[in-house]
Protein backbone atom coordinates (compact mmCIF):
# COMPACT_ATOMS: atom_id res chain seq x y z
CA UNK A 1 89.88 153.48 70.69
CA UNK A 2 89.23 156.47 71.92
CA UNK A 3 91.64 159.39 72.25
CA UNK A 4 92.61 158.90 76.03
CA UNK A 5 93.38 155.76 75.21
CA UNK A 6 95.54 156.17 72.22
CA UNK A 7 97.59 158.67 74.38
CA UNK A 8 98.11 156.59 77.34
CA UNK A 9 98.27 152.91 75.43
CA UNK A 10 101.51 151.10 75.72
CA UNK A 11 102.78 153.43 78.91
CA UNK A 12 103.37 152.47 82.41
CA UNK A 13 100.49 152.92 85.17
CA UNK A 14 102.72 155.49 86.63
CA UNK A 15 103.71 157.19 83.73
CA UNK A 16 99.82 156.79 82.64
CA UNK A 17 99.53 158.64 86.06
CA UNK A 18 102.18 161.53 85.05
CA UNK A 19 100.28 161.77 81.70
CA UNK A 20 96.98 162.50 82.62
CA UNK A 21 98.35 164.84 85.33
CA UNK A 22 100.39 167.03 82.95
CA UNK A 23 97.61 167.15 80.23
CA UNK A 24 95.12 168.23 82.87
CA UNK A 25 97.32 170.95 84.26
CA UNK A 26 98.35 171.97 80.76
CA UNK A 27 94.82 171.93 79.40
CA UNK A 28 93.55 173.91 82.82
CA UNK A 29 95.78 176.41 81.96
CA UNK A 30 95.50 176.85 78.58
CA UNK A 31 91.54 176.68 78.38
CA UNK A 32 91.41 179.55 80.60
CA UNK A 33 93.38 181.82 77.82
CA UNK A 34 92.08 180.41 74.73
CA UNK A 35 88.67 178.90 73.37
CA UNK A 36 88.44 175.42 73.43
CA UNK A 37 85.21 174.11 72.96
CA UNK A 38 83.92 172.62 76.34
CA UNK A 39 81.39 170.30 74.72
CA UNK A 40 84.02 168.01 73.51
CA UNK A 41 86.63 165.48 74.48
CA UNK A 42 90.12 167.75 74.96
CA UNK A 43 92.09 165.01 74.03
CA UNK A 44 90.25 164.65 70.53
CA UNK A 45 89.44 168.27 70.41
CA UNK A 46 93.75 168.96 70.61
CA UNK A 47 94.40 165.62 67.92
CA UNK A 48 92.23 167.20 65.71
CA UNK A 49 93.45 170.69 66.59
CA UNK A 50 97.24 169.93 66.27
CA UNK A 51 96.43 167.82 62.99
CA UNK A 52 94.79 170.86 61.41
CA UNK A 53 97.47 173.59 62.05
CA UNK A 54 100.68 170.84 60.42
CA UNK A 55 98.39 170.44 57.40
CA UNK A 56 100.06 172.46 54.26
CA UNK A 57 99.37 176.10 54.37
CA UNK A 58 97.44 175.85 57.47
CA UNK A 59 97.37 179.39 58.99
CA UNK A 60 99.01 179.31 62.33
CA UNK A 61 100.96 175.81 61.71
CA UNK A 62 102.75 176.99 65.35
CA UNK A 63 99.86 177.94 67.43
CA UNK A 64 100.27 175.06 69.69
CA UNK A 65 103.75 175.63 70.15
CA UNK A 66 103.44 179.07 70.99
CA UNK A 67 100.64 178.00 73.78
CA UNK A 68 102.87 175.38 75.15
CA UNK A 69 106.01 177.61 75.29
CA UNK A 70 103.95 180.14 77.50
CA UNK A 71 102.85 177.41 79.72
CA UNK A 72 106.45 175.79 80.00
CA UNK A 73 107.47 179.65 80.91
CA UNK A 74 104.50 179.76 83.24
CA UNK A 75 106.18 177.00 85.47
CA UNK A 76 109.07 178.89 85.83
CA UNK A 77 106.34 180.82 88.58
CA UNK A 78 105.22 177.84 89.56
CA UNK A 79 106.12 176.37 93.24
CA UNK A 80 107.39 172.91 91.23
CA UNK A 81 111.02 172.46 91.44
CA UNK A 82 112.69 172.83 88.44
CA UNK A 83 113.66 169.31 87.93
CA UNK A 84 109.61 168.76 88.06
CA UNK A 85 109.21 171.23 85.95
CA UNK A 86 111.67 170.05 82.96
CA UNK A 87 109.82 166.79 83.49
CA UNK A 88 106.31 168.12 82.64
CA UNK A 89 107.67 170.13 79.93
CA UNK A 90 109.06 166.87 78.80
CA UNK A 91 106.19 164.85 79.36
CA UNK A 92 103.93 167.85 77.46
CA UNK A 93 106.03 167.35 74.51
CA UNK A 94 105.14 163.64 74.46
CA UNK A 95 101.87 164.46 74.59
CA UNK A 96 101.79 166.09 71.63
CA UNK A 97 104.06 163.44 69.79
CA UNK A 98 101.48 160.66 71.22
CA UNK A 99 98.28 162.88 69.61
CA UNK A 100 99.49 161.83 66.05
CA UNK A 101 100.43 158.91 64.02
CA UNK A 102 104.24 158.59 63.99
CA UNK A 103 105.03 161.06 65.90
CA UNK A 104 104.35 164.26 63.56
CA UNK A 105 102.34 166.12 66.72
CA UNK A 106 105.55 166.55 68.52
CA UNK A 107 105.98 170.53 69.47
CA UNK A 108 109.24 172.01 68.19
CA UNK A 109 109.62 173.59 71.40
CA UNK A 110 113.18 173.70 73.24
CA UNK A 111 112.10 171.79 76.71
CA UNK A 112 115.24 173.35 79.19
CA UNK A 113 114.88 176.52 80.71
CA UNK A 114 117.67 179.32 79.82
CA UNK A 115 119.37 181.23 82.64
CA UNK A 116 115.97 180.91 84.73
CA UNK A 117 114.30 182.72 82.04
CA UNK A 118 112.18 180.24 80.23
CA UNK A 119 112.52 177.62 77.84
CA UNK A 120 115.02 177.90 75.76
């Protein structure tokens, strides 16, 4: 099974839809500010990614989290409504849960937005 797969097994078409939607316009964004190899699968590339920095000792264990928190604050500028954009925030966050076996990917991230300001 490959990692697109795993992701989207077991949801909805629609929410298969929303999925692959988010990801893309999280992994647009965030490919243009930091070096992802563009040779690989993203999906597998961000399992193995997000498996590496929760390891013990790993040296940036909240990387990720600090990459998704600037993208969550980066819809703030956005032209989505803010009831979109609390979904894809929520729906990023899944993402992340989905990468890894029982859930240990999810981003300790705050998903609502504070005063307008962000996430909080």
């Amino acid at each position: 099974m490959n990692a697109r797969d795993k992701l989207l097994g077991g949801l909805s078409e629609n929410s298969a839809r929303v999925y692959e939607q988010v990801f893309d316009l999280f992994w647009e964004w965030a490919s243009a500010r930091y070096s992802a190899p563009s040779s690989t699968d993203s999906l597998t590339w961000l399992s193995q990614h997000r498996a590496d920095e929760l390891k013990p000792h790993a040296p940036d264990p909240l990387h990720c989290e600090r990459i998704a928190t600037e993208w969550m604050i980066s819809l703030k500028d956005s032209d989505l409504a803010e009831s979109s954009a609390e979904r894809y925030r929520a729906v990023l966050n899944a993402i992340f849960a989905r990468l890894l076996p029982r859930r240990r990917g999810a981003l300790r991230v705050p998903l609502k937005p504070v005063n307008g300001d962000g996430v909080s």
